[in-house]
Protein backbone atom coordinates (compact mmCIF):
# COMPACT_ATOMS: atom_id res chain seq x y z
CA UNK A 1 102.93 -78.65 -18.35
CA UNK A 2 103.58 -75.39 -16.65
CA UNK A 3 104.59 -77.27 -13.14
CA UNK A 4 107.22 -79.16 -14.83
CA UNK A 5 108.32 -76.02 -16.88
CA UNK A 6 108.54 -73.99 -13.07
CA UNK A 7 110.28 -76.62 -11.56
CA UNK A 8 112.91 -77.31 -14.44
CA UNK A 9 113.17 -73.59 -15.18
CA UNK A 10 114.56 -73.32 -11.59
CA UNK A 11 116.61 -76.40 -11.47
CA UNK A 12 118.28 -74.85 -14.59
CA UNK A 13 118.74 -71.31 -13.42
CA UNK A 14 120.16 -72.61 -10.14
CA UNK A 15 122.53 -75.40 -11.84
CA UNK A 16 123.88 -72.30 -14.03
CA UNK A 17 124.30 -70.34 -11.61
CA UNK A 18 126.61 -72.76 -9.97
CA UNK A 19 128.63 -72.67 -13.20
CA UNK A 20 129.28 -69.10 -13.74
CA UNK A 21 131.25 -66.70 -13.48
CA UNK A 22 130.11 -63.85 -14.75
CA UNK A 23 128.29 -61.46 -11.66
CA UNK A 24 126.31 -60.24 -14.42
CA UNK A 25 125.17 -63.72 -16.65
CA UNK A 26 124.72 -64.94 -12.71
CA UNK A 27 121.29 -61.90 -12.52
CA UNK A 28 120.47 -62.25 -16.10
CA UNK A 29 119.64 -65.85 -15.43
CA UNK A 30 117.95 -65.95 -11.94
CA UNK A 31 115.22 -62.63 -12.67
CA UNK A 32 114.76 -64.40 -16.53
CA UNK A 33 113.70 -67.96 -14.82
CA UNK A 34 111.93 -65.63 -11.99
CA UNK A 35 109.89 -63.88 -15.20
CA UNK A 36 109.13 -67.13 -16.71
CA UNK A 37 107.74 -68.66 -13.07
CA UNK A 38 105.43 -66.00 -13.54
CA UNK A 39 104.18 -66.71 -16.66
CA UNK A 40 103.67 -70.04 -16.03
CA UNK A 41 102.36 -69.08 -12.98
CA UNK A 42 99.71 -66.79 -14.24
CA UNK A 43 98.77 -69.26 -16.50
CA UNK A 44 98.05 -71.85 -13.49
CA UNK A 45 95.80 -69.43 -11.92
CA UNK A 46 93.84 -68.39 -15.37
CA UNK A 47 93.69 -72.37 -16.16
CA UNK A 48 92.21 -72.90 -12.50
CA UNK A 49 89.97 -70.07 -12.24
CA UNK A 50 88.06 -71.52 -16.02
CA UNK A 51 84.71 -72.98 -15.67
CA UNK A 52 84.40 -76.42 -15.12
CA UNK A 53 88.40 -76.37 -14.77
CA UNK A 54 89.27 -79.85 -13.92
CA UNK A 55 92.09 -81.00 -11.26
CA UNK A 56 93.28 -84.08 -12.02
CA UNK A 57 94.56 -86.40 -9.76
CA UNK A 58 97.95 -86.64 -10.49
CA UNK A 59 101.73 -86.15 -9.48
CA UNK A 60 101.42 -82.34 -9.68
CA UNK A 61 97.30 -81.31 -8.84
CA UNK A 62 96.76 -77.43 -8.25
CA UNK A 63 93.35 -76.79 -6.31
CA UNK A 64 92.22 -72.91 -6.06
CA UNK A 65 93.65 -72.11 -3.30
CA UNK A 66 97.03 -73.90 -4.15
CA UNK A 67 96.88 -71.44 -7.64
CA UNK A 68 96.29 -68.46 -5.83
CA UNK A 69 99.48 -69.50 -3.15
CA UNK A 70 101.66 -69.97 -6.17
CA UNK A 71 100.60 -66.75 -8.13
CA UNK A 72 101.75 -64.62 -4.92
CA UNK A 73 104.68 -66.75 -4.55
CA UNK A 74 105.81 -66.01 -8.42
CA UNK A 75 104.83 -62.35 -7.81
CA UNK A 76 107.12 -62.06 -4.74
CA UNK A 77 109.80 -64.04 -6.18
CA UNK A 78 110.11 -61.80 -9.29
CA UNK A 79 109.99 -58.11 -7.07
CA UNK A 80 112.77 -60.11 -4.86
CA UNK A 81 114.97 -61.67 -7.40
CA UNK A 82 114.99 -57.80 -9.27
CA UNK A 83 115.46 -56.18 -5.91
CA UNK A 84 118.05 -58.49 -5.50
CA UNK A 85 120.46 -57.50 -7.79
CA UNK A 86 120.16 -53.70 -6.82
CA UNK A 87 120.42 -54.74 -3.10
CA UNK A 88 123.46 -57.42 -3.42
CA UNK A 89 125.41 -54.61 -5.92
CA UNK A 90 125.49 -51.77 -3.06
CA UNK A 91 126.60 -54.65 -0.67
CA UNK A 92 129.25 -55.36 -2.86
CA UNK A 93 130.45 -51.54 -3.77
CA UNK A 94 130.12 -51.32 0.17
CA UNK A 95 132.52 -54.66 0.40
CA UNK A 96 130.35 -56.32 2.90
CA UNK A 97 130.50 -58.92 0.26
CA UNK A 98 132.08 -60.66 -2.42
CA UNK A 99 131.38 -62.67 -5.66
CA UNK A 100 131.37 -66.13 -4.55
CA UNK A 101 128.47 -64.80 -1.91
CA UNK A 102 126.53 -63.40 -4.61
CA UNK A 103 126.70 -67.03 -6.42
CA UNK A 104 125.76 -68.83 -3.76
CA UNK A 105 122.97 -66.12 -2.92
CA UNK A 106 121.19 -67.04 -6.11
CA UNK A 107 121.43 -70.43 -6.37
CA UNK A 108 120.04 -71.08 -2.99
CA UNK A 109 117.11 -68.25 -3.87
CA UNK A 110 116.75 -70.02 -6.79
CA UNK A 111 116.50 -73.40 -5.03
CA UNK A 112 114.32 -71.90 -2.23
CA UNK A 113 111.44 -70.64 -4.63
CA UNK A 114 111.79 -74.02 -6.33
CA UNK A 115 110.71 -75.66 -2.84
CA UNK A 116 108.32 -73.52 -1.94
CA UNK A 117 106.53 -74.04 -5.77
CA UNK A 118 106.75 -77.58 -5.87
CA UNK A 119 105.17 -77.92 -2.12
CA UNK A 120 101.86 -76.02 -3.49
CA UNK A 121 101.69 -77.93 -6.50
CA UNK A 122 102.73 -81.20 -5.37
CA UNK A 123 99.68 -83.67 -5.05
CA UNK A 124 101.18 -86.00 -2.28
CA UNK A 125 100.88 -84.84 1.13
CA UNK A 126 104.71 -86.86 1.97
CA UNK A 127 106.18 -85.05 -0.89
CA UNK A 128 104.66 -81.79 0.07
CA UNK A 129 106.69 -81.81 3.35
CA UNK A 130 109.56 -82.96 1.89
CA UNK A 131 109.35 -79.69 -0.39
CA UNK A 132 108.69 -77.59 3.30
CA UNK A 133 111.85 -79.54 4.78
CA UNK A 134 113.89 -78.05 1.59
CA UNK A 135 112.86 -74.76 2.38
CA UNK A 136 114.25 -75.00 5.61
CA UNK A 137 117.60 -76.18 4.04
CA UNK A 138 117.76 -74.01 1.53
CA UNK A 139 117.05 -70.93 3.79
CA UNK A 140 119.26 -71.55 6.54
CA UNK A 141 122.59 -70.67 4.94
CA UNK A 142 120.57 -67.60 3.72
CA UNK A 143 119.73 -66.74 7.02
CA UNK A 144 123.26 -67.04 8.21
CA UNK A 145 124.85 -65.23 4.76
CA UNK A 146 126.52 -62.33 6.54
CA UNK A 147 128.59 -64.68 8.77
CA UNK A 148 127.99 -63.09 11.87
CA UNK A 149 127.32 -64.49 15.32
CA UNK A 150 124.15 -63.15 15.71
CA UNK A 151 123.23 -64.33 12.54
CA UNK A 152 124.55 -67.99 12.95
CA UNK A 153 122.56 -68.28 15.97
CA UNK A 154 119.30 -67.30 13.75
CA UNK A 155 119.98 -69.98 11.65
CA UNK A 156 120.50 -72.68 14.15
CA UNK A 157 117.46 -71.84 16.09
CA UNK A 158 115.73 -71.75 12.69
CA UNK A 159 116.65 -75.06 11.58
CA UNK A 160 116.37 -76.75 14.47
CA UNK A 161 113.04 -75.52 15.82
CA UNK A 162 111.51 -76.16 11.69
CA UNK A 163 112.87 -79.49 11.66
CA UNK A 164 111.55 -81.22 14.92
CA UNK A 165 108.34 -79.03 14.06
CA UNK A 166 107.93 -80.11 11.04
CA UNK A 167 108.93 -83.73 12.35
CA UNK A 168 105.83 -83.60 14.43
CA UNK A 169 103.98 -82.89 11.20
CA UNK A 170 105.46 -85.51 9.53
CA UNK A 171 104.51 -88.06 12.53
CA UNK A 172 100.33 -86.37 12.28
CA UNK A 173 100.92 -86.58 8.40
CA UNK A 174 101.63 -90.49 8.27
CA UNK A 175 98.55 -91.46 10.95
CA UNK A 176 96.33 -90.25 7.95
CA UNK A 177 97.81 -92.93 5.53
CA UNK A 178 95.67 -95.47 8.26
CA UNK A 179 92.58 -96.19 6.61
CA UNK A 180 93.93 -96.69 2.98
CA UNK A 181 95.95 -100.49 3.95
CA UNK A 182 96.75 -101.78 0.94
CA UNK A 183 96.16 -99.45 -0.93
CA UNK A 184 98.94 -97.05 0.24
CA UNK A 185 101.51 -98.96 -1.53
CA UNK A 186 99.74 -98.89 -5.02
CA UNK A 187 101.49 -95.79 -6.40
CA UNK A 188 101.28 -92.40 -5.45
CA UNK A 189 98.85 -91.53 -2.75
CA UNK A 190 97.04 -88.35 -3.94
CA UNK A 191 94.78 -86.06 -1.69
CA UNK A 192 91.47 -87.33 -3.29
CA UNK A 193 92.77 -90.75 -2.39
CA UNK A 194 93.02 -89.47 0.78
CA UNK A 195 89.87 -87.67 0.96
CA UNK A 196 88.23 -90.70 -0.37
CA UNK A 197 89.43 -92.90 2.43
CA UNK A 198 88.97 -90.01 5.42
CA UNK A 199 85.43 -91.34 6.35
CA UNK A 200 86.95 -94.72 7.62
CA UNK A 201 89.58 -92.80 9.96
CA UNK A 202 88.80 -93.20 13.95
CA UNK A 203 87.59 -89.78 14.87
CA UNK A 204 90.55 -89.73 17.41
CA UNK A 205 93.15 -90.56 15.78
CA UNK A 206 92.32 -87.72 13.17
CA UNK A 207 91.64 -85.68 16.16
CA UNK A 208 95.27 -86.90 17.18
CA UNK A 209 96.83 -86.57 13.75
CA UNK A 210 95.64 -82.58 13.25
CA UNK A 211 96.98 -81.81 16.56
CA UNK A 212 100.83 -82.95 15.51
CA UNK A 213 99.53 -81.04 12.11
CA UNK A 214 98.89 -77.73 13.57
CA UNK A 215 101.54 -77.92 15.58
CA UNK A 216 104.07 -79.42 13.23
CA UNK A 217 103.44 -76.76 10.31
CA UNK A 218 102.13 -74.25 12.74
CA UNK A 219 105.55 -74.12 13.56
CA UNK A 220 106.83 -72.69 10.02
CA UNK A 221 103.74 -70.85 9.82
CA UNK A 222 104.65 -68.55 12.95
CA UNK A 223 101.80 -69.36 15.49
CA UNK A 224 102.10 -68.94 18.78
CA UNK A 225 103.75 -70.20 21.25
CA UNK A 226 105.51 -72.35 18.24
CA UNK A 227 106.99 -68.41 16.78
CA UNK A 228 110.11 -67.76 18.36
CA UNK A 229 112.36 -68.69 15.62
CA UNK A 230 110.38 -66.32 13.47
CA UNK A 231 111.61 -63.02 14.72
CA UNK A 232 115.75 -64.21 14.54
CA UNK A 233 115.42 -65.21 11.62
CA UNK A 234 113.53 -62.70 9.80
CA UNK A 235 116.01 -60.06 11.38
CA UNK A 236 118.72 -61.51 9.86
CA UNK A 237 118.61 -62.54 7.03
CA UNK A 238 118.93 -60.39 3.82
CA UNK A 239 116.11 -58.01 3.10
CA UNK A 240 115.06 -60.10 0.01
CA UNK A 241 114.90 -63.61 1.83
CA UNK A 242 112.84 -61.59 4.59
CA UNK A 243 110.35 -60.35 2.19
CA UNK A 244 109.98 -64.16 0.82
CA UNK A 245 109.79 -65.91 3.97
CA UNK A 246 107.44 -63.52 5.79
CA UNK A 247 105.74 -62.60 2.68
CA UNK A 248 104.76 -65.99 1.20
CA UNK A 249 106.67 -69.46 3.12
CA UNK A 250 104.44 -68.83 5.93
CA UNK A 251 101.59 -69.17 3.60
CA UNK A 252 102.54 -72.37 2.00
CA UNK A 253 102.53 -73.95 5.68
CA UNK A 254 99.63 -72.38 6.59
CA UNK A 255 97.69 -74.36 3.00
CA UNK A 256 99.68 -77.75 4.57
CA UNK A 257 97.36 -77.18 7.55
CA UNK A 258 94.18 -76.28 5.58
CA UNK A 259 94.50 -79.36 3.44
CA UNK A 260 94.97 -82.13 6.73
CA UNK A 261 91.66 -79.41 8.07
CA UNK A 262 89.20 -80.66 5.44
CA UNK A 263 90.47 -84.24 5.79
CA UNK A 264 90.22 -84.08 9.79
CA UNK A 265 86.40 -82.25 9.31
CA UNK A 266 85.41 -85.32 7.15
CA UNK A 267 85.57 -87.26 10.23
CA UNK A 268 85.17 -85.26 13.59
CA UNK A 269 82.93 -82.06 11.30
CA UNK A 270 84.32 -78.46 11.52
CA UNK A 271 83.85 -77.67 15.51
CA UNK A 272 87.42 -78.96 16.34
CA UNK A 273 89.89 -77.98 13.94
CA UNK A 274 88.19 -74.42 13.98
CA UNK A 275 88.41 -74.02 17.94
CA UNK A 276 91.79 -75.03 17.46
CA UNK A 277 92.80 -72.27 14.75
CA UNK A 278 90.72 -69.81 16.59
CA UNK A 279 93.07 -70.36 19.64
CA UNK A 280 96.30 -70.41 17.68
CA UNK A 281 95.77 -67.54 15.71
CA UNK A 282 93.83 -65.02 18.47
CA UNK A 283 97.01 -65.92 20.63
CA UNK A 284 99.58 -65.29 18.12
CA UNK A 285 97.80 -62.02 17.85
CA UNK A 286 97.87 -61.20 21.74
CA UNK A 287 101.66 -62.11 21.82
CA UNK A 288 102.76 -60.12 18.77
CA UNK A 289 100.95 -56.97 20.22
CA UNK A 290 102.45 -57.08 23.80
CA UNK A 291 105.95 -57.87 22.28
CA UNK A 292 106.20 -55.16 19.69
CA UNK A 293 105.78 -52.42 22.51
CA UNK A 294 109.15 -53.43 23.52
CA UNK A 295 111.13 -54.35 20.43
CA UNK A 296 114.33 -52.55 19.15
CA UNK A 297 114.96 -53.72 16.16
CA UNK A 298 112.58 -52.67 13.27
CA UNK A 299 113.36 -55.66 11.01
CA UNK A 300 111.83 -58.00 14.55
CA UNK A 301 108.83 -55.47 14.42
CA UNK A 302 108.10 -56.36 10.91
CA UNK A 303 108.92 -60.38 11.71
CA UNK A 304 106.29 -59.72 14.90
CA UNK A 305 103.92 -58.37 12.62
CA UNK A 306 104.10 -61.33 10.29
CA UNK A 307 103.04 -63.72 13.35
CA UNK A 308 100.03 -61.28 13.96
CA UNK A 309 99.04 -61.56 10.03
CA UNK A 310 98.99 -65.05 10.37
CA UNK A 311 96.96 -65.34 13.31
CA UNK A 312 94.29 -63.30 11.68
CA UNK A 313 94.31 -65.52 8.93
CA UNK A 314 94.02 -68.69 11.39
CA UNK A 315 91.48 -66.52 13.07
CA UNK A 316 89.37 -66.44 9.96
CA UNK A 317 89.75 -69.59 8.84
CA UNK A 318 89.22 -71.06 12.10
CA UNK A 319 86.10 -69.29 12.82
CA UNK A 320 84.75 -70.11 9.08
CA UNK A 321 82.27 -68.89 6.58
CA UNK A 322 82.77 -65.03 5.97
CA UNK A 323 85.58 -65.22 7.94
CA UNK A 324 87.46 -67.56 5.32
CA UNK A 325 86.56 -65.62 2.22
CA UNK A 326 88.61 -62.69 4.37
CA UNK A 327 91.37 -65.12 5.64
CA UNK A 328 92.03 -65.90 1.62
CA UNK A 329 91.79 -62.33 0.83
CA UNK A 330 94.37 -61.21 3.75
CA UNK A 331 96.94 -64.12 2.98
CA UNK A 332 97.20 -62.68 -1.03
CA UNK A 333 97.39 -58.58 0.91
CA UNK A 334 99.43 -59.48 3.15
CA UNK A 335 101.79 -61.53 0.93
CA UNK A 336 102.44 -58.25 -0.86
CA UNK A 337 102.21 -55.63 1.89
CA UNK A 338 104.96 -57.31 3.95
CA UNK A 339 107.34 -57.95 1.46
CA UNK A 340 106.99 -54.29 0.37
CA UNK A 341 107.64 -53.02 4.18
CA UNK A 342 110.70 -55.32 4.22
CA UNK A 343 112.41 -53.85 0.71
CA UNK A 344 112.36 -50.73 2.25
CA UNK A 345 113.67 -52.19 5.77
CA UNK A 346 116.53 -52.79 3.37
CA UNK A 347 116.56 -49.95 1.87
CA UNK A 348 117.10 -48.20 5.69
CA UNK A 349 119.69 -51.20 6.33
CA UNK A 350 121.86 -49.53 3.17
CA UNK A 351 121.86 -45.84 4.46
CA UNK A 352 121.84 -46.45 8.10
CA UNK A 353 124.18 -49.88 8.28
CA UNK A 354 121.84 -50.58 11.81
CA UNK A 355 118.53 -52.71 12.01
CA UNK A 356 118.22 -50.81 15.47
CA UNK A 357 115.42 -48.19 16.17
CA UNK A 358 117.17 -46.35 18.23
CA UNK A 359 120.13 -45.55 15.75
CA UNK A 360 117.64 -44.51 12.93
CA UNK A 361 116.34 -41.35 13.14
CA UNK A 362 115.37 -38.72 10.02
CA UNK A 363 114.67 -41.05 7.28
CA UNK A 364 111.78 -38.38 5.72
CA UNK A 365 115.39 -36.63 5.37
CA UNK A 366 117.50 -39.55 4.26
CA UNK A 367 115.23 -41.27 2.06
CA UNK A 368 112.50 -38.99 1.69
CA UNK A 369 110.72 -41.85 -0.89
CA UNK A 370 111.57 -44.50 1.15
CA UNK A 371 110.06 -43.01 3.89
CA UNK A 372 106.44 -42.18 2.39
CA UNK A 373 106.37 -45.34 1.46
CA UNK A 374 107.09 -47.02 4.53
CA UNK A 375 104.36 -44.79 6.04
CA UNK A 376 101.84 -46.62 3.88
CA UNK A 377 103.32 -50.17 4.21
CA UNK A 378 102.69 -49.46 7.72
CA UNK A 379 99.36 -47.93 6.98
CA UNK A 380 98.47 -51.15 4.79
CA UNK A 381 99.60 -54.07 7.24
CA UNK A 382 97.78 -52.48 10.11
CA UNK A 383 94.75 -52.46 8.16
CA UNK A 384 93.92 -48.65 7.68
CA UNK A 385 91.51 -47.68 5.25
CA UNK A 386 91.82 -47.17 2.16
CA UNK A 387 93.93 -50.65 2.24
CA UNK A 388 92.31 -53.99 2.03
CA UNK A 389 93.79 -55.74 5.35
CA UNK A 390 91.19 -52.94 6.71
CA UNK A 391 88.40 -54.68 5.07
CA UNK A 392 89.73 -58.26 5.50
CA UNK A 393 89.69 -57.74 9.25
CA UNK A 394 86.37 -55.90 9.71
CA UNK A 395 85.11 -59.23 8.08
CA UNK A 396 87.32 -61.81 10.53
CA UNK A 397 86.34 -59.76 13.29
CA UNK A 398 82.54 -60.29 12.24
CA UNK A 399 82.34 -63.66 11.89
CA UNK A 400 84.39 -63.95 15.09
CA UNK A 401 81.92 -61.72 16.97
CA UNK A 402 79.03 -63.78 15.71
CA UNK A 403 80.19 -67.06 17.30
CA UNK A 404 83.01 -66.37 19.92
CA UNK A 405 81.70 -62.46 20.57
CA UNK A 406 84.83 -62.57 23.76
CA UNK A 407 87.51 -64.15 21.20
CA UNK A 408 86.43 -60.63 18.96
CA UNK A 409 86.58 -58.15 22.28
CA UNK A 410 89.94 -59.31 22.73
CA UNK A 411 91.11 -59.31 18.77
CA UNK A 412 89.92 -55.97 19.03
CA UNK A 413 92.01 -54.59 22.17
CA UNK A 414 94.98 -56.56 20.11
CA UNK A 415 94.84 -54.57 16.87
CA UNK A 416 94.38 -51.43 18.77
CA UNK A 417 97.57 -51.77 20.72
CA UNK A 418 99.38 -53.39 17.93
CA UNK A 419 98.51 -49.96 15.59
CA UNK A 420 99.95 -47.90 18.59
CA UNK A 421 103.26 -49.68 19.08
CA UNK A 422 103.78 -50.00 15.65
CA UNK A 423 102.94 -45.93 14.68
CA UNK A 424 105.03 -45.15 18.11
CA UNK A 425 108.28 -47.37 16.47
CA UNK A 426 107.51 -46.10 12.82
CA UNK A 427 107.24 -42.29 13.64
CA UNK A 428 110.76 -42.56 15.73
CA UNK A 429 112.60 -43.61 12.74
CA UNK A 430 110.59 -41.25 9.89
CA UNK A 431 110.98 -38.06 11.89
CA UNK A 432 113.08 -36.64 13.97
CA UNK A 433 116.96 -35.24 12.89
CA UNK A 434 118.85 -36.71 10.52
CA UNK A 435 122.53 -37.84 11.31
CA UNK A 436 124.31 -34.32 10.17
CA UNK A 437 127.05 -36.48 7.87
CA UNK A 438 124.38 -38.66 6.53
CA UNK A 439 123.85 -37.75 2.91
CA UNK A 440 120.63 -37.28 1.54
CA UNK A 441 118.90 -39.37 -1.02
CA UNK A 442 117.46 -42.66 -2.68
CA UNK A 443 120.33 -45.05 -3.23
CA UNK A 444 118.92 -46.53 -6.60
CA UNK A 445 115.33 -45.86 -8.19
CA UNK A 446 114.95 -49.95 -8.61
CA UNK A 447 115.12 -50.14 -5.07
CA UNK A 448 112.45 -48.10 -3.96
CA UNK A 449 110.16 -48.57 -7.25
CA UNK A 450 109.57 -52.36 -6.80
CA UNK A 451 107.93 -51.80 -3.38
CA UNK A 452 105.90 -49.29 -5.11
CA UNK A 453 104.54 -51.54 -7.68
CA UNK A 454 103.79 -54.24 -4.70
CA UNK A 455 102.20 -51.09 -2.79
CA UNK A 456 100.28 -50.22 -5.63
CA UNK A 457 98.81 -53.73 -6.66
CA UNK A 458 97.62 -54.25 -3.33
CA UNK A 459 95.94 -50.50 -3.44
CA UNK A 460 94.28 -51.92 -6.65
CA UNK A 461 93.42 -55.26 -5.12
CA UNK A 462 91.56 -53.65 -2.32
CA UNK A 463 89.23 -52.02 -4.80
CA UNK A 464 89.05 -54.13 -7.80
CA UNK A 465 89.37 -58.08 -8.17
CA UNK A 466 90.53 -59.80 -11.27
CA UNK A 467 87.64 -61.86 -12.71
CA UNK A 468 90.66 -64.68 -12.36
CA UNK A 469 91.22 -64.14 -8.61
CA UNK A 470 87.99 -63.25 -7.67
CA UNK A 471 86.62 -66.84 -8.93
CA UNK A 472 89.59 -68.56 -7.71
CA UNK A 473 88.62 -66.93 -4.19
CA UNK A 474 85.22 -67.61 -4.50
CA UNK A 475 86.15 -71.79 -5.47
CA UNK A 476 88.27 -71.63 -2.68
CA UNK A 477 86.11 -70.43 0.17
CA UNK A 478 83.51 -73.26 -1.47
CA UNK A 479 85.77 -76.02 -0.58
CA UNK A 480 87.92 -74.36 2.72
CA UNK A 481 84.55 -73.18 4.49
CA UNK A 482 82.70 -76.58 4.92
C-alpha cells in the first residue's frame, strides 16, 4: 500500500505542477506530497523493523536495508523540498530566475525523488536500474538549471559518464538472469527468484557479472577512479539537488551493488566481492584526500568529501562483520550530515553570489548562524567526536585493521590529511574580514533552521537509536555481513 501511495503521490504532485500557475499552489503541492512520502515512509520502516515482518515477493519488496535507504531518502527530500522554496524565492527576488524555472524545478524534483523511491522499493533488479537511469534524466536538466556554460558541461559529463556506467551495469545485471532459462520469462523475476537460482551460476561468470556491477553502479555511487563526474556536477547544480544527490542517490547505487554482492557470495563466498569493495572504497578515500588540498571551490570540497564517505562505506562493507554494522550506520549519518553542509553551501552561494574559496571570506560576520553551523557540519562529516561518523569509522577502521592491518595504516594517513585540508579550506571562509559593503545577517530563518534540525537528528542518532532503526540495522547487518 504505502509504495503505491509514494509513487502516485509523486506522479500527482509532479503532473500538477506541470499544470499550474500559481508560484505559490506550485510549493504547496510539492512539500505536501514530500510530507506524505514521509509518512508513508516511516510507516515502511516501522512495518519492516516488526517481528517476524514478512517481505513478500512481489512487484514492490522492501528488505531492511531497502527501508532504512528510503526513510533517509523521505527525510532528505522533505528538508530539500522546504528549503526549496526559501532558496528558489531569494533567486527569484535576486532575478537570477523566473517562474517557468521554478515549475520546471519542481516537477523534475518531484520526478527525481519518485526515481530514486521506486529503485529501493522495486523488487526486480531490471526495473531497479531503469529507476537509476531516470535519476540520471531527471537530474541532468537540474544540473544544468542556471544555463551557464560551466554548468552545461556538468550535465553532459554527468549524463554521459552515468549512462555508459550504468550500461555496464546493465550488461553484469542481465548475465545473472543465466541460470533461471525458462523460467525468466514466467513473470516478474524477483530477487528471491534470483537468489534461489544463484547456486547454479558458473563461479566466473558471477565473478564476471559483479565486476561490470561494481563498476557500472560504482559509477553513480562516486568510487574511484569511476568519480569524476561527481565533483561537476555536485558544484553546479542548485544547493537542494546537491544535498539530494550527495546526500542520498549515491546510496541507492551503492544498495544496487550490495544486492548483486549477496547473489555473487552465493557462488564464489565473500573473499571476492569484499577485496573488491575494500579496493574501491580505500582508493576513493586516498584520491578525495590528495584532491581536496588543492580545490577552490567549496561546493567541489563538499562533492570530494561525498566520494570519501562512500569509500568508507565500501570500506566497511567490503571488509565485513563489524565493519558493516558501521558502513549501515555511516550511510544513514552521512545522508544527513552532507545534505546539511550543502544547505548552508547555499546559504553562502546567496550572500556571496561565488562558490569560490578564495572570494569568501568573513562568513562568522556575514552569517554568523550559518557559520557555526557549518563549523559542525564540518566537525560531523570528518568524524569528530561527539558526532557519530567518529564512531562509525573507529569501527571500519577496526575491522579493517583486523584483516588488511596495511589497507587501515593507509585509511588512517587518509582521514588525517583529509581533516587538515578540509579545516585549512573551512577556516579561510569562516574567519577572516568580511567584504566592508557586505551586509550582515541570516537571509531567512527557514534557511538556516532546516540544516539545524538535520544537524541535530544526527547529534541524537549518534547517541540514541530508535528501537525501529536500531532493529532494522541489526536485520540488515544479518543478511549484508554473510
Amino acid at each position: 500500500m504505502e509504495p503505491l501511495l509514494i509513487t502516485g503521490t509523486l506522479l500527482l504532485a509532479a503532473l500538477l505542477t506541470l499544470l499550474m500557475k500559481n508560484l505559490r499552489a506550485i510549493e504547496l503541492i510539492s512539500v505536501s506530497a514530500a510530507v506524505a512520502v514521509f509518512i508513508a515512509a516511516l510507516k515502511i520502516a516501522l512495518g519492516a523493523s516488526a517481528p517476524r515482518a514478512s517481505n513478500p515477493d512481489g512487484f514492490f519488496s522492501i528488505d531492511a536495508l531497502g527501508a532504512i535507504i528510503a526513510l533517509t531518502i523521505a527525510v532528505v527530500g522533505l528538508a530539500a523540498a522546504v528549503y526549496s522554496v526559501f532558496y528558489l524565492r531569494v533567486e527569484m527576488a535576486k532575478g537570477i530566475i523566473g517562474f517557468h524555472r521554478v515549475r520546471q524545478y519542481f516537477i523534475l524534483f518531484n520526478l527525481f525523488l519518485l526515481a530514486m523511491l521506486f529503485a529501493v522499493m522495486v523488487n526486480n533488479p531490471i526495473l531497479m536500474w531503469i529507476a537509476i537511469e531516470s535519476t540520471t534524466l531527471s537530474t541532468v536538466f537540474l544540473i544544468s538549471f542556471y544555463d551557464k556554460p560551466t554548468a552545461l558541461e556538468a550535465a553532459w559529463k554527468y549524463l554521459i559518464i552515468n549512462s555508459t556506467g550504468l550500461l555496464l551495469g546493465f550488461f553484469g545485471t542481465l548475465l545473472y538472469f543465466t541460470p533461471l532459462g525458462e523460467a525468466a520469462g514466467q513473470g516478474l523475476t524477483g530477487w528471491k527468484t534470483l537468489a534461489a537460482h544463484a547456486a547454479h551460476l558458473d563461479p566466473m561468470i558471477a565473478k564476471i557479472a559483479f565486476v561490470f556491477v561494481l563498476i557500472g553502479y560504482g559509477t553513480k555511487v562516486g568510487l574511484a577512479p569511476m568519480h569524476t563526474w561527481l565533483p561537476d556536477a555536485h558544484s553546479k547544480a542548485p544547493a537542494p539537488i546537491s544535498a539530494l544527490l550527495s546526500g542520498v542517490l549515491l546510496n541507492i547505487a551503492l544498495y544496487a551493488v550490495l544486492r548483486f554482492k549477496l547473489l555473487t557470495d552465493a557462488v564464489t563466498g565473500g573473499a571476492f566481492t569484499g577485496k573488491l569493495l575494500l579496493a574501491f572504497g580505500l582508493f576513493s578515500i586516498i584520491i578525495s584526500a590528495l584532491i581536496m588540498l588543492t580545490l577552490q571551490n567549496y561546493k567541489r570540497l563538499l562533492a570530494y568529501s561525498s566520494i570519501e564517505n562512500m569509500g568508507i562505506a565500501a570500506l566497511g562493507f567490503g571488509v565485513g562483520g563489524a565493519g558493516v554494522f558501521a558502513a549501515i550506520l555511516h550511510i544513514i549519518y552521512h545522508a544527513l550530515v552532507k545534505p546539511a553542509l550543502f544547505f548552508l553551501a547555499g546559504n553562502i552561494f546567496l550572500k556571496y553570489s561565488s562558490t569560490k574559496i578564495s572570494r569568501i571570506s568573513g562568513v562568522i560576520s556575514a552569517l554568523p548562524i550559518t557559520a557555526v553551523l557549518f563549523l559542525a557540519g564540518f566537525l560531523a562529516v570528518t568524524g569528530t567526536p561527539p558526532f557519530g561518523i567518529f564512531f562509525t569509522k573507529i569501527y571500519v577502521l577496526f575491522a579493517c585493521m583486523t584483516m588488511y592491518p596495511l589497507a587501515g595504516f593507509i585509511a588512517i594517513a587518509a582521514f588525517a590529511l583529509l581533516f587538515i585540508d578540509f579545516l585549512k579550506q573551512a577556516m579561510a571562509m569562516i574567519f577572516g574580514e568580511k567584504p566592508a559593503e557586505m551586509p550582515m545577517g541570516e537571509i531567512s530563518p527557514p534557511l538556516w533552521a532546516i540544516p539545524l534540525a538535520l544537524l541535530a537528528t544526527v547529534l541524537l542518532l549518534s547517541f540514541y537509536l530508535p528501537e525501529f532503526l536500531l532493529e532494522l540495522i541489526t536485520q540488515a547487518v544479518e543478511k549484508y555481513a554473510l
